[in-house]
N, C-alpha and C. Protein backbone atom coordinates (compact mmCIF):
# COMPACT_ATOMS: atom_id res chain seq x y z
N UNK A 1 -137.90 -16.45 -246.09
CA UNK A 1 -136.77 -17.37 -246.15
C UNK A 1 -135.50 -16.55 -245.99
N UNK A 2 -134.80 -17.03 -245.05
CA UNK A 2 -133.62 -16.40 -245.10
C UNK A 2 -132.33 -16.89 -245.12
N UNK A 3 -131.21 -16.35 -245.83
CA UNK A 3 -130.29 -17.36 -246.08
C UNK A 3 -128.88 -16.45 -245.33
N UNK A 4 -128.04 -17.19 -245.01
CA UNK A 4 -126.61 -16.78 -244.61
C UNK A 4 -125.91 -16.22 -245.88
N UNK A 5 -124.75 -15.14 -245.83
CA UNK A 5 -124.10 -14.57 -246.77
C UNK A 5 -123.51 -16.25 -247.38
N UNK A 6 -123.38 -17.01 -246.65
CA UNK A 6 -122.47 -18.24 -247.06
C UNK A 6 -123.33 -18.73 -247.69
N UNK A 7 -124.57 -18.98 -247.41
CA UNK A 7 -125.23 -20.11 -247.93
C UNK A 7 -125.94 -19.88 -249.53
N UNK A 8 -125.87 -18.23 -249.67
CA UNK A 8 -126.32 -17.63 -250.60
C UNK A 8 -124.70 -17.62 -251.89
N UNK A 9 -123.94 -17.99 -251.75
CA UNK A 9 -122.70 -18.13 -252.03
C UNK A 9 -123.18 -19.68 -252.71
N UNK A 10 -122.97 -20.41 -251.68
CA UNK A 10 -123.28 -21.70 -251.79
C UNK A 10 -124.33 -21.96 -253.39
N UNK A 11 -125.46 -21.53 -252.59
CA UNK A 11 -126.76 -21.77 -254.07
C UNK A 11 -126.41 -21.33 -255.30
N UNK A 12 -125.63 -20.14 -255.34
CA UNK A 12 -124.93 -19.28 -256.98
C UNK A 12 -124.12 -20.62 -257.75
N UNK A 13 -123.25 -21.07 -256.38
CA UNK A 13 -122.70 -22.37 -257.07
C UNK A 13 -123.33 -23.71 -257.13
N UNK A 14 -124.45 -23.41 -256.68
CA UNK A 14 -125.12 -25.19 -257.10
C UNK A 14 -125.78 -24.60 -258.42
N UNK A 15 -126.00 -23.41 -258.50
CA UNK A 15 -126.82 -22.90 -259.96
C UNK A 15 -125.86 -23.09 -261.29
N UNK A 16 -124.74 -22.98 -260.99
CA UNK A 16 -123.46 -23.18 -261.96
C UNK A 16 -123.64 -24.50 -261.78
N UNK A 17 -123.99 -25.08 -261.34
CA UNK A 17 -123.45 -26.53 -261.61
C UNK A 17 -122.13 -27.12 -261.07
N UNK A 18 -121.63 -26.57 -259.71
CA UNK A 18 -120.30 -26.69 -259.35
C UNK A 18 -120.86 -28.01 -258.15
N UNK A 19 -119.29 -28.98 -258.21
CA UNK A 19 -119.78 -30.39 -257.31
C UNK A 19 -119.92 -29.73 -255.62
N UNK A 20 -119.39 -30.58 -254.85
CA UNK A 20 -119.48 -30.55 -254.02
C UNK A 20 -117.72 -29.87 -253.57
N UNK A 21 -116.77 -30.86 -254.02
CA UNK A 21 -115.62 -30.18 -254.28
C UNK A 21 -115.04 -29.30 -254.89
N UNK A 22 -115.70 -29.20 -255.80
CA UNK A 22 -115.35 -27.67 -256.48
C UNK A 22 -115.83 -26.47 -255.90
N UNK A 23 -116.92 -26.66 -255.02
CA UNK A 23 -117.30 -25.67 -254.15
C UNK A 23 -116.27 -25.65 -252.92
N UNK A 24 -115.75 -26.57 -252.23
CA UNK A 24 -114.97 -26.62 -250.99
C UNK A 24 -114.19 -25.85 -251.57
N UNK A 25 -113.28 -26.78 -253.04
CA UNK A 25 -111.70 -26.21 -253.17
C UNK A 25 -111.87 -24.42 -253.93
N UNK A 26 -112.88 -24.09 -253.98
CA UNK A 26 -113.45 -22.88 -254.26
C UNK A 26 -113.18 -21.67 -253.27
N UNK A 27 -113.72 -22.32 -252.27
CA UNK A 27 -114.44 -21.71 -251.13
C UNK A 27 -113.04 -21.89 -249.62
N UNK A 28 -112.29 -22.66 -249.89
CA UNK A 28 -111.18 -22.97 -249.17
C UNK A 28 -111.71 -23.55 -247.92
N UNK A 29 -112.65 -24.33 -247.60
CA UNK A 29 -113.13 -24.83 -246.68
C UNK A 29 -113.37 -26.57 -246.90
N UNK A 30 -113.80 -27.27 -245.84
CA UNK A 30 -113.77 -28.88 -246.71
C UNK A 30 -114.69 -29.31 -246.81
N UNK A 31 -114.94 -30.74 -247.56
CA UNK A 31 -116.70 -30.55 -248.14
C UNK A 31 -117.35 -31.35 -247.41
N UNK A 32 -117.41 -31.61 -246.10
CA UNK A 32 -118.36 -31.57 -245.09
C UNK A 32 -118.53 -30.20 -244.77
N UNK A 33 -117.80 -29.22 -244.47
CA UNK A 33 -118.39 -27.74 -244.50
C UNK A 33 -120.12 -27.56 -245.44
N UNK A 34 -119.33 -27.95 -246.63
CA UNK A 34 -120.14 -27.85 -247.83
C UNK A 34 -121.32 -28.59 -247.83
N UNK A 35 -121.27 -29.45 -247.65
CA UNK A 35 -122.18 -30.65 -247.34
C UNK A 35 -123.36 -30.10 -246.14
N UNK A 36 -122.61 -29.61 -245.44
CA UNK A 36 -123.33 -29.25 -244.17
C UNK A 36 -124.32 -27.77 -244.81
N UNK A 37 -123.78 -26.90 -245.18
CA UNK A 37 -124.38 -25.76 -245.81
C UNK A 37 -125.33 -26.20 -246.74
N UNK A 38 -125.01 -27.08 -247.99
CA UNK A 38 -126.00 -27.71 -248.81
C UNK A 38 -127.23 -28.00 -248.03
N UNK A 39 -126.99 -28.87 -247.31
CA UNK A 39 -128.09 -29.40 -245.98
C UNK A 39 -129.04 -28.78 -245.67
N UNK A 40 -128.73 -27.58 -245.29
CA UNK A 40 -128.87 -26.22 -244.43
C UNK A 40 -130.00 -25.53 -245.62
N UNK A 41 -129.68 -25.05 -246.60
CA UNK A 41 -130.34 -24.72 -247.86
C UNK A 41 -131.56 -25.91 -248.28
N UNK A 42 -131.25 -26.88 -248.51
CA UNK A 42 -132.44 -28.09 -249.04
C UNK A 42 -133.36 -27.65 -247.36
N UNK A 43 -133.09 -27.73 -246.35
CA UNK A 43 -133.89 -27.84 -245.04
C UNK A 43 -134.76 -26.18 -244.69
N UNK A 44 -134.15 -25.02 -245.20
CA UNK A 44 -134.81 -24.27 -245.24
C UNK A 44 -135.96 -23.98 -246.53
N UNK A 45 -135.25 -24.48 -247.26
CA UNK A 45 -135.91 -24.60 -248.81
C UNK A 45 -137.42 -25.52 -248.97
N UNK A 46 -137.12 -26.46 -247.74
CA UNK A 46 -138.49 -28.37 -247.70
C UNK A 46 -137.75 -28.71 -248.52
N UNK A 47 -136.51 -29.16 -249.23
CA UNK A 47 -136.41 -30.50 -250.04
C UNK A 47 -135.44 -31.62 -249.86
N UNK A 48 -135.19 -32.10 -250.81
CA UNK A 48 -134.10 -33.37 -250.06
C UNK A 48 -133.56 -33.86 -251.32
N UNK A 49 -133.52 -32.88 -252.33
CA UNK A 49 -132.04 -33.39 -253.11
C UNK A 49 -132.24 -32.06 -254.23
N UNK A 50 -130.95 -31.83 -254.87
CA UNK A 50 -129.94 -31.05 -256.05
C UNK A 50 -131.49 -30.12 -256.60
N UNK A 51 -131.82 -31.19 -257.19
CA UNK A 51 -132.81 -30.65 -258.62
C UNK A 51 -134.21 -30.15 -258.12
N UNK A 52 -134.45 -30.43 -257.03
CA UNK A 52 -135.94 -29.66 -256.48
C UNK A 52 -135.31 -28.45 -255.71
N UNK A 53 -133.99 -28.48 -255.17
CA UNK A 53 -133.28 -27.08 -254.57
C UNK A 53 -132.58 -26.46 -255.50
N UNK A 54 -133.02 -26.13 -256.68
CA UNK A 54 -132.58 -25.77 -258.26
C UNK A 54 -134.30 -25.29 -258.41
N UNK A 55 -134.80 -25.93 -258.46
CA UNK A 55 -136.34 -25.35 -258.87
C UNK A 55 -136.58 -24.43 -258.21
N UNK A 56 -136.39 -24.84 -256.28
CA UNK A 56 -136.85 -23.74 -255.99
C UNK A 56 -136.20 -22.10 -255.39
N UNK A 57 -134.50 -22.98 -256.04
CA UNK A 57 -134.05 -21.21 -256.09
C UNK A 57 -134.42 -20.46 -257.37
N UNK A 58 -134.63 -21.09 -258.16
CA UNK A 58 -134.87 -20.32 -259.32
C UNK A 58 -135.88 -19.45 -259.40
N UNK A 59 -137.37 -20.20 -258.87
CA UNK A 59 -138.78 -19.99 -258.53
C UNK A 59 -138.55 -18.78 -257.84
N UNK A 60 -137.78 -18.60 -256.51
CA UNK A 60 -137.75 -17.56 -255.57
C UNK A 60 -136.99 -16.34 -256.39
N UNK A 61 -135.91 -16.31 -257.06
CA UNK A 61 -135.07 -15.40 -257.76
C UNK A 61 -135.83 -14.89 -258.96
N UNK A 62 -136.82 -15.64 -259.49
CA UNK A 62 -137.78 -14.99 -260.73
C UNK A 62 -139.32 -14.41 -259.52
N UNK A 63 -139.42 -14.69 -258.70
CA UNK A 63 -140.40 -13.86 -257.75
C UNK A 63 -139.62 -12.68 -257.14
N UNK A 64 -138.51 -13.19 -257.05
CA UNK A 64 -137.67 -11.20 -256.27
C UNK A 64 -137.17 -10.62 -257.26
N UNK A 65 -137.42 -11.03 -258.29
CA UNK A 65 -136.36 -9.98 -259.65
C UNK A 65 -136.83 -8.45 -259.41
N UNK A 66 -138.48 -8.33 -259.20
CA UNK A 66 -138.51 -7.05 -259.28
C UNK A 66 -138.48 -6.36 -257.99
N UNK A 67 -137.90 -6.64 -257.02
CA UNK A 67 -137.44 -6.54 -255.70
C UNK A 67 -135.98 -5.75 -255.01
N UNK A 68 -135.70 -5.24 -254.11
CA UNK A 68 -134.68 -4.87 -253.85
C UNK A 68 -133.40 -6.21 -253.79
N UNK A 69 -132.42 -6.13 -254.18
CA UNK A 69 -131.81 -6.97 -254.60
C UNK A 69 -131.07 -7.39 -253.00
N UNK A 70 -130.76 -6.76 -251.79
CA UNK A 70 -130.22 -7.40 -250.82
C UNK A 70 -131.87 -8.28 -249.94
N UNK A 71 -132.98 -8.45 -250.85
CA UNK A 71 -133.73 -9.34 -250.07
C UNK A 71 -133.81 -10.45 -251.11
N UNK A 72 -132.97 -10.22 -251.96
CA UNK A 72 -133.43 -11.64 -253.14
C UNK A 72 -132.23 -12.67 -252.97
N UNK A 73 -132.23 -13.74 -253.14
CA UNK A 73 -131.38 -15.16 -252.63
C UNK A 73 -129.90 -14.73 -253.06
């Protein structure tokens, strides 16, 4: 699985719990940007909403912990 420097940005803040706008006005971009990247993550990930793309970054980040850290999410 591989993710963009952005999109790996992106997931840190869906892990915080940040909206959709708080990520744009974050990130200085607008939240169809965001929206679009979210997208992008659930579609590489297989899922299709918040809380199963929460499971399975977590799942992947407790499988690379003992890993070199520029291959972990």
């Amino acid at each position: 699985m591989s993710f963009t420097k952005r999109e790996k940005v992106v997931a840190d803040y869906l892990i915080q719990g940040f909206t959709i706008k708080k990520m744009a006005d974050t990130l200085f971009v607008s939240t169809n940007t965001i929206k679009t990247q979210v997208r992008s993550i659930y579609k590489k990930l297989g899922v299709s909403n918040r809380s199963d793309a929460l499971e399975k970054i977590k799942e992947f980040r407790f499988s690379q912990s003992g890993e070199n850290d520029s291959k972990a999410l």
